[in-house]
Protein backbone atom coordinates (compact mmCIF):
# COMPACT_ATOMS: atom_id res chain seq x y z
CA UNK A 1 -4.57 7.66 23.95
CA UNK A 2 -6.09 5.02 22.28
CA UNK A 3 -4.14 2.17 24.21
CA UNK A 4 -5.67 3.39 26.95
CA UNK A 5 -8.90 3.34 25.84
CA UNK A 6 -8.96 0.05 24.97
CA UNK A 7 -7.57 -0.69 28.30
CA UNK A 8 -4.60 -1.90 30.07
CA UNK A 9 -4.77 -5.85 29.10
CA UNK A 10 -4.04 -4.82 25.74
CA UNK A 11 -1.57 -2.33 25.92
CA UNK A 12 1.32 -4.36 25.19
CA UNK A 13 0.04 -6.12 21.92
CA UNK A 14 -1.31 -2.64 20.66
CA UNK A 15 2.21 -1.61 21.12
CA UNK A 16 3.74 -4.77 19.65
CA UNK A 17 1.23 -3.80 16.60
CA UNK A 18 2.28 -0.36 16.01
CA UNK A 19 5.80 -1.21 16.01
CA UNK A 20 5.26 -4.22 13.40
CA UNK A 21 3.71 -1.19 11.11
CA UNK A 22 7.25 0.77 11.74
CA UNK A 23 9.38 -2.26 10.72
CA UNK A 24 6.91 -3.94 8.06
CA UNK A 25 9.05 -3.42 4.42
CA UNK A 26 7.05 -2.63 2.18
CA UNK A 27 8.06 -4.60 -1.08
CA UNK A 28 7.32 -1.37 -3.83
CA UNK A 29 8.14 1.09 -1.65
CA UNK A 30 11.35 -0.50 0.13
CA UNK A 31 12.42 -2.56 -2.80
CA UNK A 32 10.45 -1.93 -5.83
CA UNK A 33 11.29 1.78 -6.11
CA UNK A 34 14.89 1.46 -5.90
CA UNK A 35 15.31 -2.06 -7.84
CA UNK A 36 15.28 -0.23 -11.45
CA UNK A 37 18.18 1.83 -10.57
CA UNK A 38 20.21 -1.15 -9.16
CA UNK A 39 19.27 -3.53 -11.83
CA UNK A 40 20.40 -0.20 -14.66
CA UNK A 41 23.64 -0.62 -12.44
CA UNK A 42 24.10 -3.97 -13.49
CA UNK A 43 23.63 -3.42 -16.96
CA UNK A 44 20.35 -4.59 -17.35
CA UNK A 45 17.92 -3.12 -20.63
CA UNK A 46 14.43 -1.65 -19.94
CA UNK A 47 12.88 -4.48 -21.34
CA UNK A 48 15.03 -6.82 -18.95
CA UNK A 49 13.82 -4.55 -16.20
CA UNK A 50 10.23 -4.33 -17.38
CA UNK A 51 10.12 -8.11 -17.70
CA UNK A 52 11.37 -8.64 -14.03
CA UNK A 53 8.66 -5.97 -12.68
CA UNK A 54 5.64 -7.33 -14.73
CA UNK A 55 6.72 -10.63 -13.36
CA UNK A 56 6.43 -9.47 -9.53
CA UNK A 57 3.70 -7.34 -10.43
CA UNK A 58 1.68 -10.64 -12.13
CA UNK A 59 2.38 -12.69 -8.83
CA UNK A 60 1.03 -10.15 -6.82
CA UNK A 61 -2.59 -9.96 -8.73
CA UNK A 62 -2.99 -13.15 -8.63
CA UNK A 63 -2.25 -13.91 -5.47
CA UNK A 64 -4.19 -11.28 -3.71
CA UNK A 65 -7.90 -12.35 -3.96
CA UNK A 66 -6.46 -16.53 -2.63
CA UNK A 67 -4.28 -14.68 -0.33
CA UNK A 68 -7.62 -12.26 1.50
CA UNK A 69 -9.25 -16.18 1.69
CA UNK A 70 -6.19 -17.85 3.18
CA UNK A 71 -6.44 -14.82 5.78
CA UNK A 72 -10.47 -15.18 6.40
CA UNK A 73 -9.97 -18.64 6.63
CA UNK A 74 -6.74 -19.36 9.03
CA UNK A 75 -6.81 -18.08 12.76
CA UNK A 76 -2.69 -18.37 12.87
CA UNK A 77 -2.75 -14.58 11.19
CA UNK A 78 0.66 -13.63 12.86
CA UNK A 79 2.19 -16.62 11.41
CA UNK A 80 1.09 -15.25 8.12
CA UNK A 81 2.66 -12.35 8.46
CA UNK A 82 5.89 -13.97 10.27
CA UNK A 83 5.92 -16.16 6.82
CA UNK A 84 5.35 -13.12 4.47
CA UNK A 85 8.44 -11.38 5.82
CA UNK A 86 11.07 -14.37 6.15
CA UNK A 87 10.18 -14.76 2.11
CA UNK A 88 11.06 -11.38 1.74
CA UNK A 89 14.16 -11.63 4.10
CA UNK A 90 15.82 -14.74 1.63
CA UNK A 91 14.57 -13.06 -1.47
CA UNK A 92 16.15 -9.76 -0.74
CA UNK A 93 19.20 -11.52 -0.34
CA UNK A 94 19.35 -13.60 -3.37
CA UNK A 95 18.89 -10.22 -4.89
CA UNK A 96 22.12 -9.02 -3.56
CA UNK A 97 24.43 -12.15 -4.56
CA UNK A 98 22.41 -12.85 -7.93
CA UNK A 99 21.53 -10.19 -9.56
CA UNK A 100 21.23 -12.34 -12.43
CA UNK A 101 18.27 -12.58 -14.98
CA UNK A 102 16.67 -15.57 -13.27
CA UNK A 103 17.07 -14.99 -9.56
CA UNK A 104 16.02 -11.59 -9.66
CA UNK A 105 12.59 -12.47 -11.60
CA UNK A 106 12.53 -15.34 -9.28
CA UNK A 107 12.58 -13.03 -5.81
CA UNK A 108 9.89 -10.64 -7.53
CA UNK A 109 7.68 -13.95 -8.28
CA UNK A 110 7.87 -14.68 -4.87
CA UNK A 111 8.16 -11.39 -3.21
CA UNK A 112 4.97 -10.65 -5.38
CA UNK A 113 2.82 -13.99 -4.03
CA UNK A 114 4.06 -13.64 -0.33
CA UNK A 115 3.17 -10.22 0.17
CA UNK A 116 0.07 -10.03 -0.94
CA UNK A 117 -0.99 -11.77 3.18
CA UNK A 118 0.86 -9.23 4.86
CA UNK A 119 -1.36 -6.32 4.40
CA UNK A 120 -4.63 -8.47 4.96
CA UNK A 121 -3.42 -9.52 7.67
CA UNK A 122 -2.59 -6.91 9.39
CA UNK A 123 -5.94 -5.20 8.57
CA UNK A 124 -7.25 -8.50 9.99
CA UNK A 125 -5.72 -8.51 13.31
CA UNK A 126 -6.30 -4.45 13.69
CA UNK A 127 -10.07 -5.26 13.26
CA UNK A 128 -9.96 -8.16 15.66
CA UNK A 129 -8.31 -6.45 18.34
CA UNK A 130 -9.90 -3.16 18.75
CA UNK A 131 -13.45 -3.87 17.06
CA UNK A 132 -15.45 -1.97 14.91
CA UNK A 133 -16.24 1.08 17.23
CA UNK A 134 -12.02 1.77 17.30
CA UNK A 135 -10.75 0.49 13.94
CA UNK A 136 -11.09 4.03 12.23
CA UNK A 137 -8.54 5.30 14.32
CA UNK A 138 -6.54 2.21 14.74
CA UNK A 139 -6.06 1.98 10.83
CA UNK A 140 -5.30 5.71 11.15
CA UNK A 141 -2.74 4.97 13.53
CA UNK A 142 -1.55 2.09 11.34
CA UNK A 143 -0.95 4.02 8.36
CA UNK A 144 0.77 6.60 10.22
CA UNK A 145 3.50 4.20 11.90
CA UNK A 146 4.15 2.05 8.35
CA UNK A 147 4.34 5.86 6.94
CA UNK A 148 7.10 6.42 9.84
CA UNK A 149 8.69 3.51 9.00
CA UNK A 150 8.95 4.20 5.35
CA UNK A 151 10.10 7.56 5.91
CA UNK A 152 13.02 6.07 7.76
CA UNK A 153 13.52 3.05 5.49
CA UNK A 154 13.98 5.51 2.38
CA UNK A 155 15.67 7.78 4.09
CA UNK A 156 18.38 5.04 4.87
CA UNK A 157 17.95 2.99 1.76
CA UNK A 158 18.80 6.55 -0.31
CA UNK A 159 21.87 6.93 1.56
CA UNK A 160 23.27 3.40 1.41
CA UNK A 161 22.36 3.59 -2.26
CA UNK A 162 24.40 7.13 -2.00
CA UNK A 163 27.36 6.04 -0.19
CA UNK A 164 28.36 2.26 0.25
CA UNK A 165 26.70 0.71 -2.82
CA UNK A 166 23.27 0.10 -4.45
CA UNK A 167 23.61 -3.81 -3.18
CA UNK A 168 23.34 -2.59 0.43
CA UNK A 169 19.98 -1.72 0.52
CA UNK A 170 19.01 -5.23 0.15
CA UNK A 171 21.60 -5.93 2.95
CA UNK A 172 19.35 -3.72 4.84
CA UNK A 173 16.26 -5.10 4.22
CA UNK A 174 17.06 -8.22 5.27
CA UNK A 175 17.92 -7.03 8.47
CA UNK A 176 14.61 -4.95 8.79
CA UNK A 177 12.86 -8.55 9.42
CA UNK A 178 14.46 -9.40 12.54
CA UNK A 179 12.67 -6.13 14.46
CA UNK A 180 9.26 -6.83 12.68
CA UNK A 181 9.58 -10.35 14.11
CA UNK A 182 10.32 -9.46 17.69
CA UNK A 183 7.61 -6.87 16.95
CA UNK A 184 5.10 -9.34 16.38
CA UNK A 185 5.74 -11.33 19.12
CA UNK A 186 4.57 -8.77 21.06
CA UNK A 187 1.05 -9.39 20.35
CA UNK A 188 -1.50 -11.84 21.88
CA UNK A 189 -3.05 -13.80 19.99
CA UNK A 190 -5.86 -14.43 22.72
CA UNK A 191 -6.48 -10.73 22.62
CA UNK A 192 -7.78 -11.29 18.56
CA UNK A 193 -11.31 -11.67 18.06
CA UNK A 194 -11.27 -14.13 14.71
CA UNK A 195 -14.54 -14.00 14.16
CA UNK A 196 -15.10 -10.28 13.76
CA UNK A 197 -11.01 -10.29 12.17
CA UNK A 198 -12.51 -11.91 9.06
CA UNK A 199 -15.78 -9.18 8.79
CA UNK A 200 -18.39 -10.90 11.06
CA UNK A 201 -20.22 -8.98 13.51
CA UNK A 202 -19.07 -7.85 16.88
CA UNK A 203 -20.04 -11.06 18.73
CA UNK A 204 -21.58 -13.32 16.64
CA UNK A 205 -20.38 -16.22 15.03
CA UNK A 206 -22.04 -16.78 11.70
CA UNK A 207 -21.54 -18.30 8.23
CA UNK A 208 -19.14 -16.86 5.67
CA UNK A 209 -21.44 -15.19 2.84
CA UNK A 210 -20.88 -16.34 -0.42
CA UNK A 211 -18.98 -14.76 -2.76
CA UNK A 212 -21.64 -14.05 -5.42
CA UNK A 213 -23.40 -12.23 -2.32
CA UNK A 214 -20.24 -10.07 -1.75
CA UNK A 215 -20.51 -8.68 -5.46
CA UNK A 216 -23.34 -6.13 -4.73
CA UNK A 217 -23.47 -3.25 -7.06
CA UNK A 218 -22.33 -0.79 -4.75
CA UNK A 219 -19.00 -2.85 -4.06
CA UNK A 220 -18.38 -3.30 -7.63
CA UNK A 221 -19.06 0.31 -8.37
CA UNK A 222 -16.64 1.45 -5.63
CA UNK A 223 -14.10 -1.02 -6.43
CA UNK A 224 -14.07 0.59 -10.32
CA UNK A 225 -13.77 4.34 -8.64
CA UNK A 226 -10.47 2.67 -6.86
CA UNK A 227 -9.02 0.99 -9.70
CA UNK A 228 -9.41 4.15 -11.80
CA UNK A 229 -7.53 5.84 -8.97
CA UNK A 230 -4.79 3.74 -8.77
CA UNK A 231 -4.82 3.68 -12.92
CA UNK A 232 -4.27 6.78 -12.85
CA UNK A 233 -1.61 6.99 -9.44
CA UNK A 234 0.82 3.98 -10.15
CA UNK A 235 2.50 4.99 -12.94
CA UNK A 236 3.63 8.57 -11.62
CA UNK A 237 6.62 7.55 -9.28
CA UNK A 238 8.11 5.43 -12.45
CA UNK A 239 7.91 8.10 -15.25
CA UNK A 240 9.68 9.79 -11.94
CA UNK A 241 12.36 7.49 -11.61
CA UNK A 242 12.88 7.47 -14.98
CA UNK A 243 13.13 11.76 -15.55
CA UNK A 244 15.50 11.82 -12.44
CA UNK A 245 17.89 9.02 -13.70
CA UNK A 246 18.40 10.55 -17.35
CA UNK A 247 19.81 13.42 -15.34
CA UNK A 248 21.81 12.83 -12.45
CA UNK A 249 23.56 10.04 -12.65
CA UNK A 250 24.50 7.89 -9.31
CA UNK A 251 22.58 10.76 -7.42
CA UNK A 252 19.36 9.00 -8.26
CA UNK A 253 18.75 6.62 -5.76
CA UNK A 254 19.01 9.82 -3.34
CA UNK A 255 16.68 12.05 -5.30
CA UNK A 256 14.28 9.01 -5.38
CA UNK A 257 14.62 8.64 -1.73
CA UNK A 258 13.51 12.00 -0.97
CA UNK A 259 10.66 11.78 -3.16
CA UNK A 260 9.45 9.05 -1.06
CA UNK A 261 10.16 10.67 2.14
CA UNK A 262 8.50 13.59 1.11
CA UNK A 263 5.06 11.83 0.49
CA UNK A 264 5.75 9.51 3.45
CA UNK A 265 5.98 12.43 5.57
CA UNK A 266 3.13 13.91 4.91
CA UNK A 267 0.72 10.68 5.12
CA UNK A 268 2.26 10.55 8.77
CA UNK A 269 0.15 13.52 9.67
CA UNK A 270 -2.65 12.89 7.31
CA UNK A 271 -3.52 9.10 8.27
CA UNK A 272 -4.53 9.51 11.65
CA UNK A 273 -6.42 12.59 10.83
CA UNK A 274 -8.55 10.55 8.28
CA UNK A 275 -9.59 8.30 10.80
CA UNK A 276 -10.45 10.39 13.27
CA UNK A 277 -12.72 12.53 10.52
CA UNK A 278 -13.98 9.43 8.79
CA UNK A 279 -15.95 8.80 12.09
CA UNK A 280 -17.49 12.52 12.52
CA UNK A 281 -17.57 13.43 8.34
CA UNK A 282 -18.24 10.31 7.01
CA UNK A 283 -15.87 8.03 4.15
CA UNK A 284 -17.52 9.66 1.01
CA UNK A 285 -16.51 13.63 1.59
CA UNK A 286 -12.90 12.77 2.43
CA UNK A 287 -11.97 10.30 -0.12
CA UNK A 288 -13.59 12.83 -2.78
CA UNK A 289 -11.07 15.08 -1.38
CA UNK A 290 -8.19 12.24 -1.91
CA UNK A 291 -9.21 11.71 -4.92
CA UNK A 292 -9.80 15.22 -6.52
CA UNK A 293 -6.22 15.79 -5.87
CA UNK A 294 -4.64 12.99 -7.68
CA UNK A 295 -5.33 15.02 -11.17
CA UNK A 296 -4.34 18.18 -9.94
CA UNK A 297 -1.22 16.90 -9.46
CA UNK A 298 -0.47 14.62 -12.41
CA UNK A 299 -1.27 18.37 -14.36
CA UNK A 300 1.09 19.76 -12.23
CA UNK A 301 4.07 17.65 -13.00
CA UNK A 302 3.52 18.67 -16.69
CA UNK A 303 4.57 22.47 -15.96
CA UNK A 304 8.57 21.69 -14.54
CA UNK A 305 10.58 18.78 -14.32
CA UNK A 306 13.18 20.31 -11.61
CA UNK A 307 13.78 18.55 -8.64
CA UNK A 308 12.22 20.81 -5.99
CA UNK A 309 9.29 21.23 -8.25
CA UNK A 310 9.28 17.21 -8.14
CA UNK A 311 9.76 16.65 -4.57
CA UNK A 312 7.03 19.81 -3.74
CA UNK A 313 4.52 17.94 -5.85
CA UNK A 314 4.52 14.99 -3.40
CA UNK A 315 2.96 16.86 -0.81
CA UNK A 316 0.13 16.25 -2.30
CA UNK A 317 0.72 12.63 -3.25
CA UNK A 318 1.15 12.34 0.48
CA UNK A 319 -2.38 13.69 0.96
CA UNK A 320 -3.60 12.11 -1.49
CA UNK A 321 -1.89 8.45 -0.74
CA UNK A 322 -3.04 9.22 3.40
CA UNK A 323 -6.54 9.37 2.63
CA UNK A 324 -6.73 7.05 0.33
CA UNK A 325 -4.57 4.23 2.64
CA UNK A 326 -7.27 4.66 5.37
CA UNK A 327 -10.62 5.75 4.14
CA UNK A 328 -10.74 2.60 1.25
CA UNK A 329 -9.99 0.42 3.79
CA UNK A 330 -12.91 1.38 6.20
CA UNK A 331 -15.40 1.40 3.17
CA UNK A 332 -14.63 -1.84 2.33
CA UNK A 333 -15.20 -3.08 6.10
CA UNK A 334 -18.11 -1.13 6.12
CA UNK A 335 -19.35 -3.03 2.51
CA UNK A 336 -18.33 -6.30 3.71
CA UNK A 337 -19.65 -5.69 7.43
CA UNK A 338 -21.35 -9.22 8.61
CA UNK A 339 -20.37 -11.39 5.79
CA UNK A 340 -17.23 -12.71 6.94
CA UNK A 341 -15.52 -11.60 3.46
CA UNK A 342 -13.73 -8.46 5.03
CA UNK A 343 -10.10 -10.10 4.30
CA UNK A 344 -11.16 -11.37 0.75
CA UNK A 345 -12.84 -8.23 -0.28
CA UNK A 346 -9.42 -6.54 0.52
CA UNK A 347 -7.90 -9.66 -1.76
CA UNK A 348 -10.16 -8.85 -4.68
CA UNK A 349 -9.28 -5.13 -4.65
CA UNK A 350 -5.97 -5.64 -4.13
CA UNK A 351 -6.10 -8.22 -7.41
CA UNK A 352 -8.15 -5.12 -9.63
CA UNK A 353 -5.81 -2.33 -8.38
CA UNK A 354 -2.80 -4.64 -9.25
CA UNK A 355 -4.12 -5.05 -13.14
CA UNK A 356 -4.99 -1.21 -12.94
CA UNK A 357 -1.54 -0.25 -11.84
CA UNK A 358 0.04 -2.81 -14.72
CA UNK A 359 -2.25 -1.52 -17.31
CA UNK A 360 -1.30 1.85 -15.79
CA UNK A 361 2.76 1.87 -16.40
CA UNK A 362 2.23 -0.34 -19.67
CA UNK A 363 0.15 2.37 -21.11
CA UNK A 364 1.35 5.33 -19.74
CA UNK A 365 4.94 4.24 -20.61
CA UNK A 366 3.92 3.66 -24.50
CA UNK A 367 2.47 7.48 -24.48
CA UNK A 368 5.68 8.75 -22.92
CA UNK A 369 7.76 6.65 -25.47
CA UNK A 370 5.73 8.35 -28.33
CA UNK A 371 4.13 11.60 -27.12
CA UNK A 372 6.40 12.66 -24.44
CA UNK A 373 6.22 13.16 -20.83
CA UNK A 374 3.59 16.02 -20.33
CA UNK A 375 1.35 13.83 -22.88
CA UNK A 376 2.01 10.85 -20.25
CA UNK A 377 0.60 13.07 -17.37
CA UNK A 378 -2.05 14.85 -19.18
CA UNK A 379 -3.45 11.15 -19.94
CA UNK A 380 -3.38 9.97 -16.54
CA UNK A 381 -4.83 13.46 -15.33
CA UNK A 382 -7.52 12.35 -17.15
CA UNK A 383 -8.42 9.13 -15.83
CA UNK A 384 -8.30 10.39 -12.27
CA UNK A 385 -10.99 12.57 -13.44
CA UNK A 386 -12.89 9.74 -14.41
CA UNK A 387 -12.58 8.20 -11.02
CA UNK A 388 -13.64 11.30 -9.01
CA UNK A 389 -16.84 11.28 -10.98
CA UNK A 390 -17.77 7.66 -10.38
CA UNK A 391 -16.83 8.55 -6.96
CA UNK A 392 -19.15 11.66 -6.75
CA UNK A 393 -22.34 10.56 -8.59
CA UNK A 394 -22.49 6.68 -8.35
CA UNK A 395 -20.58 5.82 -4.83
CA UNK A 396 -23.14 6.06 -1.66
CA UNK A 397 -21.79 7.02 2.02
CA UNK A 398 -21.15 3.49 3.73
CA UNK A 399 -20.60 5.07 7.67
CA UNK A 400 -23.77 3.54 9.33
CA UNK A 401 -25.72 7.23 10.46
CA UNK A 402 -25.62 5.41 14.49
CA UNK A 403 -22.03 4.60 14.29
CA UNK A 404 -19.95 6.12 17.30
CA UNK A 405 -17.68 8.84 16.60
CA UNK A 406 -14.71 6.76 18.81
């Protein structure tokens, strides 16, 4: 087990670690999924509810690039965290007693800013606690607990939705903070190496590179691949949402929920077996593999909109999502390796995917609007082609040939 490999001393916090991944909310998948249907419920317009969205959306790109600095630059990356998921806490319930125009876009402005240092931080503490050598598995292991956790979260979150009201879920959410806290308590923050949490090498202490430095051809090329990707993957689970909920009525919050549990599922299996393989294959061959799924799939959803066809196609998504959530993530601390950027890097791409993923719904929305679904899917079909390509011909392995395979 890998607590045991890193030894006895650290047990506890690795433990306190994997159980902040179970609890950690994640704002689109615990809130952002679901908030359409409860904002339709309270007879709010799609352009009210696109508004509202693009607002969260906005704060979140950004925030993301400041946010990977504010991580690189402050040791206290618990307390980041900590403060990331009390703002969520309050917003989620100003949510549930306002679900007025101005609270509501609000909570997404802030949900949107705050969360963009939870998931660098995490990354950052991961990397400072178990080093280079272990953080393939480690972020393997971290996907597949948050995974857990999401599978859980939706699965509960469809049900309240189901049964007691769509205002519960934010009830619940609330709630999810005070385990996540106690969670992170758990973790020593002696036991962090801050100088290798922010992308420095194993042991030395060294200057942060400068940006300009950090924007090496190979970066930017790879960070256009990811974008593309997430073009082409962000708008999917909307056009979703929006098929199920012509159809079937107060059932939708459940139907959503399973299609999240469904890919959730499967990226519990698949995330820890990415970063066990990353080490032996290499990043390249299994993110082509993450990646040359994406457009089979959006094709896929153009043959039948029934449910099980819907909720079978997110197997894939799931192995799609569960490479993707670990492999990117050890390319871009293998880019960034030495220059103390690691946490800003993950800022910058956060910041491109989060205009990719606007651009994404904006677009693929006004083709659905016009053309029809299938025309919506055939597009974005096509952009994940584009991104495989850039992948396969421009993107070079970044796994050092002498790495360990542990």
């Amino acid at each position: 087990m890998e607590l045991l490999r890193n030894g006895p001393k650290k047990s506890r916090s690795l433990l306190g670690l994997d159980f902040v991944n179970f609890f950690l909310i994640d704002p689109q998948t615990g809130i952002g999924s679901f908030l359409p249907i409860y904002l339709a419920a309270n007879q709010w317009n799609e352009q009210l509810v696109g508004i509202a969205l693009s607002a969260g959306s906005l704060s979140g790109i950004l925030s993301q690039a400041p946010s990977g600095a504010i991580v690189d630059a402050l040791r206290c990356k618990r307390a980041l965290v900590a403060l990331g998921m009390i703002v969520l806490a309050f917003c989620s319930l100003l949510m549930a007693f306002f679900p007025s125009f101005w609270p509501i876009v609000a909570s997404q402005v802030l949900i949107g800013g705050i969360s963009t240092l939870i998931g660098p931080a995490i990354c950052a503490i991961s990397l400072g606690m178990v080093g280079r050598k272990n953080f393939d598995l480690r972020q393997g292991r971290n996907q597949m607990f948050n995974s857990a956790g999401k599978v859980a979260t939706a699965v509960v979150i469809g049900l309240l939705g189901y049964y007691i009201s769509d205002r519960s879920i934010f009830f619940f959410v609330f709630f999810l903070a005070i385990p996540t806290l106690i969670s992170l308590s758990f973790i020593n923050p002696t036991e962090i190496d801050y100088q290798l949490a922010r992308g420095g090498d194993d042991g030395h202490d060294q200057k942060k590179h400068s940006i300009r430095q950090l924007f090496r051809p190979q970066f930017v090329i790879f960070l256009t691949a990811i974008v593309l990707f997430n073009f082409a993957n962000a708008a999917i689970l909307p056009l979703l949402g929006q098929l199920i909920s012509k159809d079937h009525g107060n059932t939708s919050m459940l139907f959503m929920s399973m299609l999240v549990v469904t890919t959730q599922l499967v990226i519990t299996q698949i995330a820890p077996w990415s970063g066990k393989k990353a080490s032996i294959w290499g990043r390249k061959p299994l993110l082509l593999i993450g990646f040359a799924v994406l457009p089979i799939r959006a094709l896929l959803y153009t043959l039948n909109h029934s449910i099980e066809s819907l909720i079978s196609l997110q197997l894939l998504d799931g192995l799609s999502a569960g490479i993707f959530s670990v492999v990117s993530v050890l390319m871009i601390a293998d880019l960034t390796k030495g220059t103390g950027r690691f946490n800003f890097a993950l800022g910058v791409t956060g910041t491109s995917v989060g205009i990719g993923s606007a651009l994404s719904q904006v677009i693929a929305g006004t083709i659905v609007k016009n053309d029809g679904y299938s025309a919506g899917f055939i597009f974005l079909a096509i952009v994940g082609i584009a991104a495989f390509l850039i992948l396969f011909f421009f993107v070079s392995e970044t796994k050092h040939p002498n790495r360990g395979t542990t």
